[in-house]
N, C-alpha and C. Protein backbone atom coordinates (compact mmCIF):
# COMPACT_ATOMS: atom_id res chain seq x y z
N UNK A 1 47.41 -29.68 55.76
CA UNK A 1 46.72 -28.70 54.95
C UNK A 1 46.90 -28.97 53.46
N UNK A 2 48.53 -29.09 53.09
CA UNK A 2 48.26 -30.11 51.46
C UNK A 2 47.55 -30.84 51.21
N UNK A 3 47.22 -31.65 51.90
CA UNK A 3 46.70 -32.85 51.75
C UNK A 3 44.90 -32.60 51.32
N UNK A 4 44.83 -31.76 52.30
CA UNK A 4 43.24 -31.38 52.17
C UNK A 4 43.21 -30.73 50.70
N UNK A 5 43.67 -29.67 50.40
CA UNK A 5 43.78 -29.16 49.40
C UNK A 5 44.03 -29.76 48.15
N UNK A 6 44.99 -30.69 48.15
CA UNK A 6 45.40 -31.78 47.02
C UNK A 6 43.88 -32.73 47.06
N UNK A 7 42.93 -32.99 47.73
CA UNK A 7 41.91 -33.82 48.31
C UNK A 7 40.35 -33.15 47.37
N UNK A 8 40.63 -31.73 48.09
CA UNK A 8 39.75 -30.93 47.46
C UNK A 8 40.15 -31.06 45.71
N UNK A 9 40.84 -30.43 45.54
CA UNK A 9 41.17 -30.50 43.63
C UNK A 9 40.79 -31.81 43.08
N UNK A 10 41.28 -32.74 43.74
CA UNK A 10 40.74 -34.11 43.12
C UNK A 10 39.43 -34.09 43.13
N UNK A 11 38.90 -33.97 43.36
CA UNK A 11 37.41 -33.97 43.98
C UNK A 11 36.76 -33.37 43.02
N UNK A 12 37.25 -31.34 42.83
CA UNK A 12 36.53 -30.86 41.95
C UNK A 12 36.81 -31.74 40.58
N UNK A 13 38.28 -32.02 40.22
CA UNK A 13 37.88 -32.19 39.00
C UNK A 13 37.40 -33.80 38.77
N UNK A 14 37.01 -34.84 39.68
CA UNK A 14 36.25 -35.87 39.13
C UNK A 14 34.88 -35.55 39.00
N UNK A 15 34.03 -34.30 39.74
CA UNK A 15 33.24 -33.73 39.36
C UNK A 15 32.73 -33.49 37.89
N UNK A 16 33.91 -32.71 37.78
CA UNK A 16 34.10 -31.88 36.39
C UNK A 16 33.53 -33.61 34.94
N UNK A 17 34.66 -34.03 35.68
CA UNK A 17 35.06 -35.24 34.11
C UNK A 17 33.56 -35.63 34.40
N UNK A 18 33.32 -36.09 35.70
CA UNK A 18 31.72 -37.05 35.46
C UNK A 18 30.76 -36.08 34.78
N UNK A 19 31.25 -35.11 35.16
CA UNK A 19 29.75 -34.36 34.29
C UNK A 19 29.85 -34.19 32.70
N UNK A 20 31.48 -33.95 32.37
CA UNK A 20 31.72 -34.16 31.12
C UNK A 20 31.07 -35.40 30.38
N UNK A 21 31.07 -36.12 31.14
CA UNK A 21 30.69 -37.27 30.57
C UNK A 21 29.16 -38.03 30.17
N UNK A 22 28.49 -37.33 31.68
CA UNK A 22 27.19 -37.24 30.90
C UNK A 22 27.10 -36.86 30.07
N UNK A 23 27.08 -35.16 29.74
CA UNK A 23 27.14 -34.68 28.89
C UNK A 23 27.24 -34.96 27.29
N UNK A 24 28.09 -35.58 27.50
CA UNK A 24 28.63 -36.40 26.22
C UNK A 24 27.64 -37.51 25.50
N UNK A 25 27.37 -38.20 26.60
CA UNK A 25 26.25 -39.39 26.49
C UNK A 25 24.91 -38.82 26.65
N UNK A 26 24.54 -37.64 26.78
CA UNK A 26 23.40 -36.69 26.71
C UNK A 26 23.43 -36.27 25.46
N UNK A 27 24.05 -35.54 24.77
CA UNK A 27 24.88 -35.30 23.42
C UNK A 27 23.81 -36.09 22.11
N UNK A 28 24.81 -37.62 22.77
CA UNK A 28 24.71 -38.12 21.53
C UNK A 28 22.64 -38.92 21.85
N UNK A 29 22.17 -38.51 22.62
CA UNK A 29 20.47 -38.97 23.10
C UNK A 29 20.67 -40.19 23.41
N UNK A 30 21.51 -40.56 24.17
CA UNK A 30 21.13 -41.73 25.18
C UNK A 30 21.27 -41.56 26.50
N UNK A 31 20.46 -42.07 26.97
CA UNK A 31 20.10 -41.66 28.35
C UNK A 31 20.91 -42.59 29.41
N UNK A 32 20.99 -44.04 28.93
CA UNK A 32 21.24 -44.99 29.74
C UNK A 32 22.40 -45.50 28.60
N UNK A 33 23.12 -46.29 29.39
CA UNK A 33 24.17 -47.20 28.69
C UNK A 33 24.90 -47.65 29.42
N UNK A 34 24.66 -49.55 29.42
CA UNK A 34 25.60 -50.32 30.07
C UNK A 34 25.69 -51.34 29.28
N UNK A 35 26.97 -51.45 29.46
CA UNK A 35 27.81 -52.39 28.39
C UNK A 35 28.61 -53.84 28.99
N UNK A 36 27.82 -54.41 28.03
CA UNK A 36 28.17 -56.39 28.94
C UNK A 36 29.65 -56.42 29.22
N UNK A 37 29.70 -57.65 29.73
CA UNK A 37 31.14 -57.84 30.31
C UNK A 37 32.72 -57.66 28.86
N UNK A 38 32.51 -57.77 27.62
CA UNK A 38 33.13 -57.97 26.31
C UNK A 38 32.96 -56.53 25.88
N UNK A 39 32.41 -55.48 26.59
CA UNK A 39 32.39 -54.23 25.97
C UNK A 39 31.49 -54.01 24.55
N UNK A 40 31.34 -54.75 24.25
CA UNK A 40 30.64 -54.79 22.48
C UNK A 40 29.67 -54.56 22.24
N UNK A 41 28.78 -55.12 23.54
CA UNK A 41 27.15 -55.01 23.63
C UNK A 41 26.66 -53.99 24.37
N UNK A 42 25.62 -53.81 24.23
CA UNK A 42 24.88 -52.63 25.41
C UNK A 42 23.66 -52.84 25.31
N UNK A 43 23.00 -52.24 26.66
CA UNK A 43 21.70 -52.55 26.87
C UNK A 43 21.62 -50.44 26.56
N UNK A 44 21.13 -50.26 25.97
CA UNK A 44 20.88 -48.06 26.01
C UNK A 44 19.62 -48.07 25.89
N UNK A 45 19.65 -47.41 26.42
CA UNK A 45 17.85 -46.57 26.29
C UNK A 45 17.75 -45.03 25.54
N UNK A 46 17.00 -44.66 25.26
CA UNK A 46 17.05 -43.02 24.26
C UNK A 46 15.81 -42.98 23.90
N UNK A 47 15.58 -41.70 23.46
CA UNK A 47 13.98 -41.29 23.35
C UNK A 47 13.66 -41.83 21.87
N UNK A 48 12.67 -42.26 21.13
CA UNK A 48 12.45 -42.08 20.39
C UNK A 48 12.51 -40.86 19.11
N UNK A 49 12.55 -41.23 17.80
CA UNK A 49 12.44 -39.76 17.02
C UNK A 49 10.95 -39.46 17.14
N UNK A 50 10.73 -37.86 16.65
CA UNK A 50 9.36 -37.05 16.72
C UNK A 50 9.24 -37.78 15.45
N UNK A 51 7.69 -37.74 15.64
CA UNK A 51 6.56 -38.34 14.38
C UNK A 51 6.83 -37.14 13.18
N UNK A 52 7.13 -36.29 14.37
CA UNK A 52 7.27 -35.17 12.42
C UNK A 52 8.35 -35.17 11.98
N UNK A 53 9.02 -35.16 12.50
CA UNK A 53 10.35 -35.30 11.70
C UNK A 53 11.41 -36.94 11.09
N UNK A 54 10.83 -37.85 11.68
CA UNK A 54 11.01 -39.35 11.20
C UNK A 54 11.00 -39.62 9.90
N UNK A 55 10.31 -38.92 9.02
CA UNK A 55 10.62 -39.03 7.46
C UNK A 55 10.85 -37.88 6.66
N UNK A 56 12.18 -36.69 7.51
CA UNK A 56 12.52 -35.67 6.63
C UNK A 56 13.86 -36.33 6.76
N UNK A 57 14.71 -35.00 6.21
CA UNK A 57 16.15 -35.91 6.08
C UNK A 57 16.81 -35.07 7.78
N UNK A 58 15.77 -34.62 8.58
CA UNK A 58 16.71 -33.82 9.78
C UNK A 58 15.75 -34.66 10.89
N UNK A 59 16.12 -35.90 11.03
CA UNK A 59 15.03 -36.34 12.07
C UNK A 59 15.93 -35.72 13.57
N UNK A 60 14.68 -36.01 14.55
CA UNK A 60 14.89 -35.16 15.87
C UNK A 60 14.29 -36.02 17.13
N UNK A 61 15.20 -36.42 18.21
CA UNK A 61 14.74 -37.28 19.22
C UNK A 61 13.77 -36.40 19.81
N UNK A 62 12.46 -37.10 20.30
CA UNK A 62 11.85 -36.54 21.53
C UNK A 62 12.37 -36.24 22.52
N UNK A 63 11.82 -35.44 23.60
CA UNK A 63 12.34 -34.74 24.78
C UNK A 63 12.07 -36.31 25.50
N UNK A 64 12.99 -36.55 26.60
CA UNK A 64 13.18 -37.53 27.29
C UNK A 64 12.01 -37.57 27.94
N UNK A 65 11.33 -36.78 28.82
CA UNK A 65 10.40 -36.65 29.76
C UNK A 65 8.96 -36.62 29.11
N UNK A 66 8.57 -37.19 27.43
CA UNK A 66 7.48 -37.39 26.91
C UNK A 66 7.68 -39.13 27.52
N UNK A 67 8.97 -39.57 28.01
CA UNK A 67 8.41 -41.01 27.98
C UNK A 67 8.68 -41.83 26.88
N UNK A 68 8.50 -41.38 25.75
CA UNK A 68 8.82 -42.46 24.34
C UNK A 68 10.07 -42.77 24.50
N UNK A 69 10.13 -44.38 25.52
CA UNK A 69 11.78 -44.20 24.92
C UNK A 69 12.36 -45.78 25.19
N UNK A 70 12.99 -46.05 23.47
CA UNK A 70 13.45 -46.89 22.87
C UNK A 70 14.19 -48.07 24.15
N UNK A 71 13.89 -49.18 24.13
CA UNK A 71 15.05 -50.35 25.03
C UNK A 71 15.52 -50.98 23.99
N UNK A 72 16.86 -50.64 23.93
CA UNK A 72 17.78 -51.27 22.87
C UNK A 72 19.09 -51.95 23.44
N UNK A 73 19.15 -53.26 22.62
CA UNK A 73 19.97 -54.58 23.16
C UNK A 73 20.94 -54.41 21.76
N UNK A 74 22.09 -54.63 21.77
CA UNK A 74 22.72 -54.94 20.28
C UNK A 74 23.99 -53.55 20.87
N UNK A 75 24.75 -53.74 19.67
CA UNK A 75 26.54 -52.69 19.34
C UNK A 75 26.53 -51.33 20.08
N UNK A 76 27.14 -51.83 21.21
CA UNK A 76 27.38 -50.02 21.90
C UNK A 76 27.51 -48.94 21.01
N UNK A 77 27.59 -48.72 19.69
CA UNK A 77 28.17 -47.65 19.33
C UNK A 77 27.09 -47.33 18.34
N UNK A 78 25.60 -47.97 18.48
CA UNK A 78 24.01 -47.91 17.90
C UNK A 78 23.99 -46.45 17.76
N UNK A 79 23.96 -45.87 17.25
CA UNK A 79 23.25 -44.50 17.07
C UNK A 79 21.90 -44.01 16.93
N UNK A 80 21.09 -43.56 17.64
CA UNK A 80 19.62 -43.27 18.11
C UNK A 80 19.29 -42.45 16.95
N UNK A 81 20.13 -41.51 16.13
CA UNK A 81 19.88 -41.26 14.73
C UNK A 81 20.30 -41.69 13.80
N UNK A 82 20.93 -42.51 13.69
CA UNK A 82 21.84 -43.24 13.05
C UNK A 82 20.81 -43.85 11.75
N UNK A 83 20.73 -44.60 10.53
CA UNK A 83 20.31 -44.84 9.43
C UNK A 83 19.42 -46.21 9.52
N UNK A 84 19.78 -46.82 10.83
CA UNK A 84 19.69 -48.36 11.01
C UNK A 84 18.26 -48.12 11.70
N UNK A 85 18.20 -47.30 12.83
CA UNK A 85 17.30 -46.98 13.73
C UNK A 85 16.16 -45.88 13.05
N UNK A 86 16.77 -44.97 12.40
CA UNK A 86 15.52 -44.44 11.82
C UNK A 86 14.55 -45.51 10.54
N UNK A 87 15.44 -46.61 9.89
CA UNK A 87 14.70 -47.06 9.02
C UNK A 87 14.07 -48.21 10.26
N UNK A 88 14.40 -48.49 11.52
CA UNK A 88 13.14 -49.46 12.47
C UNK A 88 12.39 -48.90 12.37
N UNK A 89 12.54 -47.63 12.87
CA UNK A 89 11.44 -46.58 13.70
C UNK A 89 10.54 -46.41 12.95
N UNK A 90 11.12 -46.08 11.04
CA UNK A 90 9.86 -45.84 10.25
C UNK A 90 8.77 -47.26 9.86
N UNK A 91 9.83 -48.28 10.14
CA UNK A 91 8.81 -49.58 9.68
C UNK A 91 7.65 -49.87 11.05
N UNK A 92 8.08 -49.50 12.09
CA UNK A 92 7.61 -49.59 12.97
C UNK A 92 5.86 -48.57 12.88
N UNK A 93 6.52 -47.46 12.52
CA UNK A 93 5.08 -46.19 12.18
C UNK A 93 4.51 -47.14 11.03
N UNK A 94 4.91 -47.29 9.98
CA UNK A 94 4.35 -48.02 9.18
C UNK A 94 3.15 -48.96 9.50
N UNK A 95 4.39 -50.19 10.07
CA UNK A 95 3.24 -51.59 11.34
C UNK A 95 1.81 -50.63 11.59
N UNK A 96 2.61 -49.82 12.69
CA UNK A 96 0.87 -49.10 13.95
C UNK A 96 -0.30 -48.99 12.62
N UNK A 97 0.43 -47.78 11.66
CA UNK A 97 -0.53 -47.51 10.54
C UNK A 97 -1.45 -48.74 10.01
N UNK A 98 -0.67 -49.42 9.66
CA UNK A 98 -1.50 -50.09 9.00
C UNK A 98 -2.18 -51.20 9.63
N UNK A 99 -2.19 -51.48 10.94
CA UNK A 99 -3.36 -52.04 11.93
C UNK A 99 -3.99 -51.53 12.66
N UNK A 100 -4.22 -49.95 12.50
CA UNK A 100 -5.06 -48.85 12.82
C UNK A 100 -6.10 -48.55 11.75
N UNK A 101 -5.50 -49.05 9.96
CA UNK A 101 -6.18 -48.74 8.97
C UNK A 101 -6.40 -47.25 8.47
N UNK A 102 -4.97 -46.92 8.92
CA UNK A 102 -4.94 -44.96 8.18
C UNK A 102 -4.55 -45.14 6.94
């Protein structure tokens, strides 16, 4: 009967931590993240920022389930709002613009 019980508790709380942990990696808007064998690299995925907010100073990821969403190779510790990624994202709006001719 310990045993079960000691069995059960383990149980709830690896529950607990895994969900903590999404969480966490939900948090910061990445959805996906796996990291090469050296730890350094990662393949993450994350939504893109909203078109309206990409050039205020409070940019804001899209909701995951629009689909817009970033495949990024390079430093596990990339930040999806981070300074590096919003100045792609804007050169990127830029690019579309200006071979659309707005």
């Amino acid at each position: 009967m310990a045993r079960r019980k000691a069995f059960f508790v383990s149980a709830v709380f690896a529950a607990i931590f895994l969900n903590c942990a999404s969480l966490v990696s939900a948090a910061e808007g990445i959805i996906f993240k796996n990291p090469d064998s050296s730890g350094q690299y990662c393949h993450l995925k994350f939504p893109a920022i909203t078109r309206d907010s990409l050039f205020t100073g409070r940019p804001v990821l899209k909701d995951p389930s629009d689909g817009d969403i970033i495949d990024f190779y390079g430093p596990c510790d990339h930040d999806p709002l981070g300074k590096a990624e919003i100045d792609r994202q804007k050169a990127d709006r830029r690019r579309q613009s200006t071979r659309r001719g707005d």
